[in-house]
N, C-alpha and C. Protein backbone atom coordinates (compact mmCIF):
# COMPACT_ATOMS: atom_id res chain seq x y z
N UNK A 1 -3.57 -170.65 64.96
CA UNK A 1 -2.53 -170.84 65.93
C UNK A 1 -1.87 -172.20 65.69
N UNK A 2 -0.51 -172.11 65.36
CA UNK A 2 0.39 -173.81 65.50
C UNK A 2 0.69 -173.93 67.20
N UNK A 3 0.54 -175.43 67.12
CA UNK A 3 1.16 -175.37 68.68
C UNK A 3 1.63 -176.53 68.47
N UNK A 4 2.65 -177.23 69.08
CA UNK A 4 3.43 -178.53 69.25
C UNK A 4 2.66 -179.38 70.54
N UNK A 5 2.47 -180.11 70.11
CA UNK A 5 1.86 -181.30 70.92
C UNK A 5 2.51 -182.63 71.25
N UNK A 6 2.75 -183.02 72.21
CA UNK A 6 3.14 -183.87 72.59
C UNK A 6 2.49 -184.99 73.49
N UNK A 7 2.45 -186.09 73.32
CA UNK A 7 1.96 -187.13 74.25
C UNK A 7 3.16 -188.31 73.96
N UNK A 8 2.42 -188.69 76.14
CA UNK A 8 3.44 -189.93 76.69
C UNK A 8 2.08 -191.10 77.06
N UNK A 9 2.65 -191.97 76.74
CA UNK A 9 2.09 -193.09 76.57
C UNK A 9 2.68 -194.21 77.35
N UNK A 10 2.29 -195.01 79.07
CA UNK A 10 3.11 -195.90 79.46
C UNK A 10 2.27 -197.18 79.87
N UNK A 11 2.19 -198.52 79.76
CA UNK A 11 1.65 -199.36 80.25
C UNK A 11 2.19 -199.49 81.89
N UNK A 12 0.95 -199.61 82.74
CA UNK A 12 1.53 -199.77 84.45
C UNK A 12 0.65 -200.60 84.58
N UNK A 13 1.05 -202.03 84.52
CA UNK A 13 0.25 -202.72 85.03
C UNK A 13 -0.56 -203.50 83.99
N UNK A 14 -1.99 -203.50 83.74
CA UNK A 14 -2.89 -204.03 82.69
C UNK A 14 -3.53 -202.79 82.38
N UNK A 15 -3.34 -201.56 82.55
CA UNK A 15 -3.79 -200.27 82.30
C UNK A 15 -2.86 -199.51 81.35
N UNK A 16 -2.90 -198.38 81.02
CA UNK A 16 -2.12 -196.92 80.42
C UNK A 16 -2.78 -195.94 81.00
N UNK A 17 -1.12 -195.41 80.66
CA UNK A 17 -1.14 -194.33 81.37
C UNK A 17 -0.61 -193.23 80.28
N UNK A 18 -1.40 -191.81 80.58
CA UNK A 18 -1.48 -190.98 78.88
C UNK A 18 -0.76 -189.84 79.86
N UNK A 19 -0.20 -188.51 79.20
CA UNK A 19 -0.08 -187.62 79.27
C UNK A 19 0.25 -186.64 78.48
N UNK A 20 -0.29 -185.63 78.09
CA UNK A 20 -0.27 -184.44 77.38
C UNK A 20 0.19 -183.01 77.14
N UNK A 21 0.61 -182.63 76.69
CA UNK A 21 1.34 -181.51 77.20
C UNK A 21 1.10 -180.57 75.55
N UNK A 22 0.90 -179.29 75.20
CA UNK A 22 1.17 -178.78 74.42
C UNK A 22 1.02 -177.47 74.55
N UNK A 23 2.25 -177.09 73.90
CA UNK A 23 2.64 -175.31 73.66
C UNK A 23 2.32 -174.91 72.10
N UNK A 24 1.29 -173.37 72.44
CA UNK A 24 1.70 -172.55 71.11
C UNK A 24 3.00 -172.06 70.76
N UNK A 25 3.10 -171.87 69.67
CA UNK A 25 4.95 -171.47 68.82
C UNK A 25 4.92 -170.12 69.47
N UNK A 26 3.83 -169.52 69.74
CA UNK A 26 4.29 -167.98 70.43
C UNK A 26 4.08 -167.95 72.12
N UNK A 27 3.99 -169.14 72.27
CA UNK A 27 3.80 -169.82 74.06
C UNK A 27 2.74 -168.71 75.10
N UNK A 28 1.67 -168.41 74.31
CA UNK A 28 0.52 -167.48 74.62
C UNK A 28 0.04 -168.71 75.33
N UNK A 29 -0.49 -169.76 74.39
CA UNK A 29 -1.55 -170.97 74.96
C UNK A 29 -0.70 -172.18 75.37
N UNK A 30 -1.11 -173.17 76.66
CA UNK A 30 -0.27 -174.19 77.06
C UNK A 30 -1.35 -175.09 77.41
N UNK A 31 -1.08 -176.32 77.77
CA UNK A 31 -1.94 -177.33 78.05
C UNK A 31 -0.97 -177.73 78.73
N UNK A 32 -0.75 -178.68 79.97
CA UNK A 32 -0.04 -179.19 80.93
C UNK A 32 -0.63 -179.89 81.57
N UNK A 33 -0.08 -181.39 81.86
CA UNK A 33 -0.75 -182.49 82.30
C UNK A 33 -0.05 -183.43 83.20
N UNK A 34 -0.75 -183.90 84.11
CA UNK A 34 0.32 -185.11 85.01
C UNK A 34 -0.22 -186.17 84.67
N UNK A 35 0.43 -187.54 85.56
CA UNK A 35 0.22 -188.68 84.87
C UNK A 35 -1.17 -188.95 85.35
N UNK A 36 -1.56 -188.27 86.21
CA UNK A 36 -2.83 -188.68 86.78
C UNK A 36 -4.14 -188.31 86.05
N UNK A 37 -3.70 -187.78 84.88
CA UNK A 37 -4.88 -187.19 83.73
C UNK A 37 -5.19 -186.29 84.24
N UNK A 38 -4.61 -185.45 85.21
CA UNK A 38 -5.39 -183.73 85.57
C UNK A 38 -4.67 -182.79 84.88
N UNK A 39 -5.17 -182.10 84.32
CA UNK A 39 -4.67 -181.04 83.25
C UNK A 39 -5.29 -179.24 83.56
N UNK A 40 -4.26 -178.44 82.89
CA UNK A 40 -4.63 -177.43 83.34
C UNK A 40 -4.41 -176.45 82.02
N UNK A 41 -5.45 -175.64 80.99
CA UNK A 41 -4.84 -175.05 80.10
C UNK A 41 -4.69 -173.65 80.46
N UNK A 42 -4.10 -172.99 79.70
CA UNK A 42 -3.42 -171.63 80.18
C UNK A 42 -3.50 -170.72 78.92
N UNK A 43 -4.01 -169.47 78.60
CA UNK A 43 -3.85 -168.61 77.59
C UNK A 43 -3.37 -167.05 78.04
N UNK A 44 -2.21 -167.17 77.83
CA UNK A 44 -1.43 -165.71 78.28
C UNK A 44 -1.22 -166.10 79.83
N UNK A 45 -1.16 -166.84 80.57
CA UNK A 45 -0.09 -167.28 81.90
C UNK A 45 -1.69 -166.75 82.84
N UNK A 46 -3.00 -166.98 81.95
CA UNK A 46 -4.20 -167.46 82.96
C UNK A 46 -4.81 -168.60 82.72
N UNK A 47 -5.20 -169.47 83.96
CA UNK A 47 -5.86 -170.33 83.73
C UNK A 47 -7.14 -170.29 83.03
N UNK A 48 -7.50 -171.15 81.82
CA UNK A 48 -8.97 -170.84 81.26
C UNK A 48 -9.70 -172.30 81.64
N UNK A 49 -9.11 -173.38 81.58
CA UNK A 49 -9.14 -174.69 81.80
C UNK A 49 -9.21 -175.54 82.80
N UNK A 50 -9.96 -176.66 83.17
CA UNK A 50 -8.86 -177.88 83.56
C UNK A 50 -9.50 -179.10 82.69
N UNK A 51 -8.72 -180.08 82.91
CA UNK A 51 -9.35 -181.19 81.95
C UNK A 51 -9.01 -182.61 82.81
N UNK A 52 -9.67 -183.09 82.51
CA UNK A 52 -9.71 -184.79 83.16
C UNK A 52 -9.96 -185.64 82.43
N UNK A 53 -8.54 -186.58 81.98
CA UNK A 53 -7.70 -187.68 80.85
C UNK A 53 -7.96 -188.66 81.57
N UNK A 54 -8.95 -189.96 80.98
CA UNK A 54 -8.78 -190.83 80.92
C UNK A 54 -8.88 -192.09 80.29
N UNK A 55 -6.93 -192.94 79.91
CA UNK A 55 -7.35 -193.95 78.90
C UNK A 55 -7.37 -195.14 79.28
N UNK A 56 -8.03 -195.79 78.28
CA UNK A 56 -9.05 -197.21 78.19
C UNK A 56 -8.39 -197.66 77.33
N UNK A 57 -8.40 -199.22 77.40
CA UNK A 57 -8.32 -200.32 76.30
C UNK A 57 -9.97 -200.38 75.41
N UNK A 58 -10.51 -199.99 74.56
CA UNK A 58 -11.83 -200.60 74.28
C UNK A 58 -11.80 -202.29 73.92
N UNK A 59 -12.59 -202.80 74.77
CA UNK A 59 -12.88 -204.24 74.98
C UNK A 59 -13.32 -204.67 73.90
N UNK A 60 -13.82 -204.00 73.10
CA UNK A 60 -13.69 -204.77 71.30
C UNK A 60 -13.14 -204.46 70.22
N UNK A 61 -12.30 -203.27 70.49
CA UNK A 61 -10.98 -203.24 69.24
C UNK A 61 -9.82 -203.58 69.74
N UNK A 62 -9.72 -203.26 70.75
CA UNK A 62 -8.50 -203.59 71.42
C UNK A 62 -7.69 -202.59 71.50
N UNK A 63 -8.06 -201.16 71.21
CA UNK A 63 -7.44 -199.73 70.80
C UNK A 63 -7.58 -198.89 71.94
N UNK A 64 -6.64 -197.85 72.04
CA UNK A 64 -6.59 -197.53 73.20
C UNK A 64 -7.26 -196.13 72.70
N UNK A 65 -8.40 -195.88 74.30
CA UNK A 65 -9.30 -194.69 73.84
C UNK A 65 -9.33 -193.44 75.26
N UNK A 66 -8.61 -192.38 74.40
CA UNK A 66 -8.63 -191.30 75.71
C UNK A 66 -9.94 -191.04 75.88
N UNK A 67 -10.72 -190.76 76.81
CA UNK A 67 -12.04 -189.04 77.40
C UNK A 67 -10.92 -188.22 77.57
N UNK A 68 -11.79 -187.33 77.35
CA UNK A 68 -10.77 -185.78 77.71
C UNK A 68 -12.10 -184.89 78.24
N UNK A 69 -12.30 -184.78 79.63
CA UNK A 69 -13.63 -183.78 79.67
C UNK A 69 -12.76 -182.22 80.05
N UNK A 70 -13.35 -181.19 79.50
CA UNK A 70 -12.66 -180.22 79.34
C UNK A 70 -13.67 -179.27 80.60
N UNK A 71 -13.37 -179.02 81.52
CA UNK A 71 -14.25 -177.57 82.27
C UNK A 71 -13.32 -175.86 81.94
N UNK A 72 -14.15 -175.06 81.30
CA UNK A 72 -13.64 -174.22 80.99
C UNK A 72 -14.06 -173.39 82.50
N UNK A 73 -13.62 -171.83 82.60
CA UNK A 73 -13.63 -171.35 83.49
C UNK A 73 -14.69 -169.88 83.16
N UNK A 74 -15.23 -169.17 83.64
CA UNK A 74 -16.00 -167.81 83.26
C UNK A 74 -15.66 -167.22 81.85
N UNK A 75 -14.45 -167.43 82.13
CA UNK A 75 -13.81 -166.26 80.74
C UNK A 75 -13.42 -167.15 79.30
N UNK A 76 -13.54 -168.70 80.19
CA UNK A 76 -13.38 -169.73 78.70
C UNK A 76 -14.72 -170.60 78.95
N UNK A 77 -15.80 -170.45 78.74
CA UNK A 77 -16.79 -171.30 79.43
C UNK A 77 -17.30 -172.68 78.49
N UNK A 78 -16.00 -173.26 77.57
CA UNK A 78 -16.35 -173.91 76.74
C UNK A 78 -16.72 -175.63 77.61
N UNK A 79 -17.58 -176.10 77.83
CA UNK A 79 -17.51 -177.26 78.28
C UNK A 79 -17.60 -178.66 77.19
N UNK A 80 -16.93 -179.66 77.24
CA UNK A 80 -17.15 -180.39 76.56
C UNK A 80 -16.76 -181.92 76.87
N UNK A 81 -16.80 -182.89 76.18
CA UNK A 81 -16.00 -184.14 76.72
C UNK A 81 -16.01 -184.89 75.13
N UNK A 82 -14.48 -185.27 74.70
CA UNK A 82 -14.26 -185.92 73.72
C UNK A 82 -13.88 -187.49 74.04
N UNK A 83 -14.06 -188.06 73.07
CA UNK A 83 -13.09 -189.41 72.69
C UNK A 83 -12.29 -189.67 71.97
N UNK A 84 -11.50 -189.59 72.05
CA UNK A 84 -10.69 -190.14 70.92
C UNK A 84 -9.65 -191.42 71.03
N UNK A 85 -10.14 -192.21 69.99
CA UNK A 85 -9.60 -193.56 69.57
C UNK A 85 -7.65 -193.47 69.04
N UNK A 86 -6.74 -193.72 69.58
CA UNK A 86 -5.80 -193.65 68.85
C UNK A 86 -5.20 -195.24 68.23
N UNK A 87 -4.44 -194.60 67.10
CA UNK A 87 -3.97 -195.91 66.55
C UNK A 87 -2.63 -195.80 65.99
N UNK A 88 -2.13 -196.89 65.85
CA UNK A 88 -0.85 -196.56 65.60
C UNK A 88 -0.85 -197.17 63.85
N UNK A 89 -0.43 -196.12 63.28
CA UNK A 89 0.22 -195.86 61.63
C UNK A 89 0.71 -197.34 61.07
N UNK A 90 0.83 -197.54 59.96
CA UNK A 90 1.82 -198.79 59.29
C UNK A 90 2.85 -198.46 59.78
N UNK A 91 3.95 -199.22 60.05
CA UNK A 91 5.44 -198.82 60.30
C UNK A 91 5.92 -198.41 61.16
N UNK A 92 4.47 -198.11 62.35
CA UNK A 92 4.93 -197.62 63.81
C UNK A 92 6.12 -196.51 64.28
N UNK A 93 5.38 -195.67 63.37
CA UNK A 93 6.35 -194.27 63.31
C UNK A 93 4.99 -193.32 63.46
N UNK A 94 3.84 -193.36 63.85
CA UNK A 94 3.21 -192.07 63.37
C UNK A 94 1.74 -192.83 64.57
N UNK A 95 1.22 -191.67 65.20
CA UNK A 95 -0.36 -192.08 66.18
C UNK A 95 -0.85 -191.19 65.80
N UNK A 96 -2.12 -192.21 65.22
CA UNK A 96 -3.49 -191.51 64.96
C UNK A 96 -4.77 -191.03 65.87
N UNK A 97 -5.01 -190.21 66.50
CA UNK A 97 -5.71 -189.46 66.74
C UNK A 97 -7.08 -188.79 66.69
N UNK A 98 -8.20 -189.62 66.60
CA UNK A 98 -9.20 -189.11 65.79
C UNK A 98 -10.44 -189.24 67.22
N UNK A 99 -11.41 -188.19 67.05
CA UNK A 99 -12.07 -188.11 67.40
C UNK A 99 -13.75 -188.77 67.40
N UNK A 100 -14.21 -189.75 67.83
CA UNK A 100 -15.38 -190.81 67.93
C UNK A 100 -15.83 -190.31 68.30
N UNK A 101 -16.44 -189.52 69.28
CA UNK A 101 -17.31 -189.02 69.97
C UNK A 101 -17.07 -187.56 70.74
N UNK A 102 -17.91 -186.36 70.69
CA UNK A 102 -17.82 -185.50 71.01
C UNK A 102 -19.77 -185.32 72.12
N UNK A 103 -19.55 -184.92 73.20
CA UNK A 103 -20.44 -184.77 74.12
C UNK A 103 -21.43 -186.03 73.55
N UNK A 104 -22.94 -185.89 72.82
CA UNK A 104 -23.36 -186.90 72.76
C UNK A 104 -23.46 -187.22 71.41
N UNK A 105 -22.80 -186.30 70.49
CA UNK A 105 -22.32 -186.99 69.02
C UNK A 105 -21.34 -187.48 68.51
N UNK A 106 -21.86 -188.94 67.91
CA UNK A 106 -20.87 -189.76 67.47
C UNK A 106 -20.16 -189.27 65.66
N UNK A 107 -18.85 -190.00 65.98
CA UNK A 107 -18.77 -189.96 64.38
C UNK A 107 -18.13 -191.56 63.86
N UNK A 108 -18.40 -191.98 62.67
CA UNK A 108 -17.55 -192.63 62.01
C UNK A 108 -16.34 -192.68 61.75
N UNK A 109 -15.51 -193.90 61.50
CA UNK A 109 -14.18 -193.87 61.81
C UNK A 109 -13.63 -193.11 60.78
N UNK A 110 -12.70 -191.75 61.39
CA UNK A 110 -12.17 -191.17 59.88
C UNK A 110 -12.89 -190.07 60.36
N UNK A 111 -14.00 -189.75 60.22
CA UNK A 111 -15.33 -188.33 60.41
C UNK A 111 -14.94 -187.27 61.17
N UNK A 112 -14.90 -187.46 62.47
CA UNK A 112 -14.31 -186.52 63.21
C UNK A 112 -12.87 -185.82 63.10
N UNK A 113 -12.24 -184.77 63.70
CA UNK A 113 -11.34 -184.37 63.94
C UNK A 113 -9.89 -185.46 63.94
N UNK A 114 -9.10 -185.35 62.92
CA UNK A 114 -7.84 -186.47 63.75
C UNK A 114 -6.84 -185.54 63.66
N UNK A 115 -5.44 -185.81 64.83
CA UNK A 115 -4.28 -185.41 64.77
C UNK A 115 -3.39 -186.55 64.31
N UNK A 116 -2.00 -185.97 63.94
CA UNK A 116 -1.18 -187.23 64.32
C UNK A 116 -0.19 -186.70 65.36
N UNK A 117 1.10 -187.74 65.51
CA UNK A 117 1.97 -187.70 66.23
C UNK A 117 2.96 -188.34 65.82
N UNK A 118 4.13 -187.94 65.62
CA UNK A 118 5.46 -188.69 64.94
C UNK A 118 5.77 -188.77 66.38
N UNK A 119 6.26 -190.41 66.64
CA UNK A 119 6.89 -191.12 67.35
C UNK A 119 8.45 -190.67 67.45
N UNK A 120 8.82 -190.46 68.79
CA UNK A 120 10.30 -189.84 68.91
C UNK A 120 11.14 -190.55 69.56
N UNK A 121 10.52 -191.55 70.67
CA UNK A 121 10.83 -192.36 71.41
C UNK A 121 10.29 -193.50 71.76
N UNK A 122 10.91 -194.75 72.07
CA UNK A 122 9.88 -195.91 72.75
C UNK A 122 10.01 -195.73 73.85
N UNK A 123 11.08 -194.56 74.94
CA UNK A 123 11.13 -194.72 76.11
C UNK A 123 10.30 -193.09 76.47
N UNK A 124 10.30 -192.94 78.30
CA UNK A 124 9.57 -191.62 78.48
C UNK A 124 10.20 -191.24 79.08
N UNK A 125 11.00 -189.88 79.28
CA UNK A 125 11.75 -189.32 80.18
C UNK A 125 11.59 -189.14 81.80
N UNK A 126 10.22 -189.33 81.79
CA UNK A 126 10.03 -189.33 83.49
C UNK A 126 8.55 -189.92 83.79
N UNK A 127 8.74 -191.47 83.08
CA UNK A 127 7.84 -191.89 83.46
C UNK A 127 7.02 -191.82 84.72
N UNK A 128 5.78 -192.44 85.30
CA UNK A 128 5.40 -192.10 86.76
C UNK A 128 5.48 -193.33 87.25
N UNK A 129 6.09 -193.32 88.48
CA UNK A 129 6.98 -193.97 89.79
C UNK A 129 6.58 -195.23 89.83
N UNK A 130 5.15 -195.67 89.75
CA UNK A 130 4.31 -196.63 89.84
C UNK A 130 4.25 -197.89 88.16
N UNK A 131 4.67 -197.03 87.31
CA UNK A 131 4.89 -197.62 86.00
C UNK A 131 5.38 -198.76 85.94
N UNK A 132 4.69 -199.91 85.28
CA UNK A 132 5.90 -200.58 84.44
C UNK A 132 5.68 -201.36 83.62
N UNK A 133 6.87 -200.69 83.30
CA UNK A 133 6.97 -200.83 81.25
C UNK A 133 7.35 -201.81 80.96
């Protein structure tokens, strides 16, 4: 399955603030998120999901690190909780994505799962109210 992924990224304060959103190309599967890190995934217009986003500065890289704990539902009963470390590319066109930790296994930097993300904007179309950038 391809799906387009998207994330918003806003500093409010001495914190960030993440949000996520992604559609399959045949819009069967969705992920949908507010700024408050509550998320809800969807396969065929049922809920299978919810998920609870939250990012961190880590206090010794200085890199900003989502949790993502995932509760699946009866019919998706996958439970899990990731980390992932993102970073931003040479040239600040591209976020890296990689996965550090999955429930209670770690990986090395690089090891786990990574995505990227081509940068489209420095601004967010509807940032949240409380923000500032």
């Amino acid at each position: 399955m391809r799906a387009r992924s998207t994330l918003a990224i806003v500093k409010d304060g001495a914190e960030y603030r993440f949000r996520w959103t992604a559609v399959s190309d045949d819009d069967k599967w969705k992920v949908t998120c507010d700024w408050d890190g509550k998320c809800q995934e969807f396969t065929k217009g049922e809920q299978v999901a919810s998920y609870g986003l939250d990012c961190r500065v880590d206090p010794e890289t200085g890199r900003l690190r989502v949790k993502t704990t995932r509760t699946g539902t009866p019919k998706s009963p996958d439970n899990h909780t990731d980390v992932d470390e993102l970073v931003v590319e040479p040239g600040g066109k591209v976020l890296r994505s990689s996965v550090i930790q999955r429930d209670d296994e770690h990986f090395a930097a690089g090891a786990g799962s990574t995505r990227f993300f081509d940068k489209v904007s420095d601004d967010v179309d509807d940032p949240p109210s409380t923000a500032k950038n």
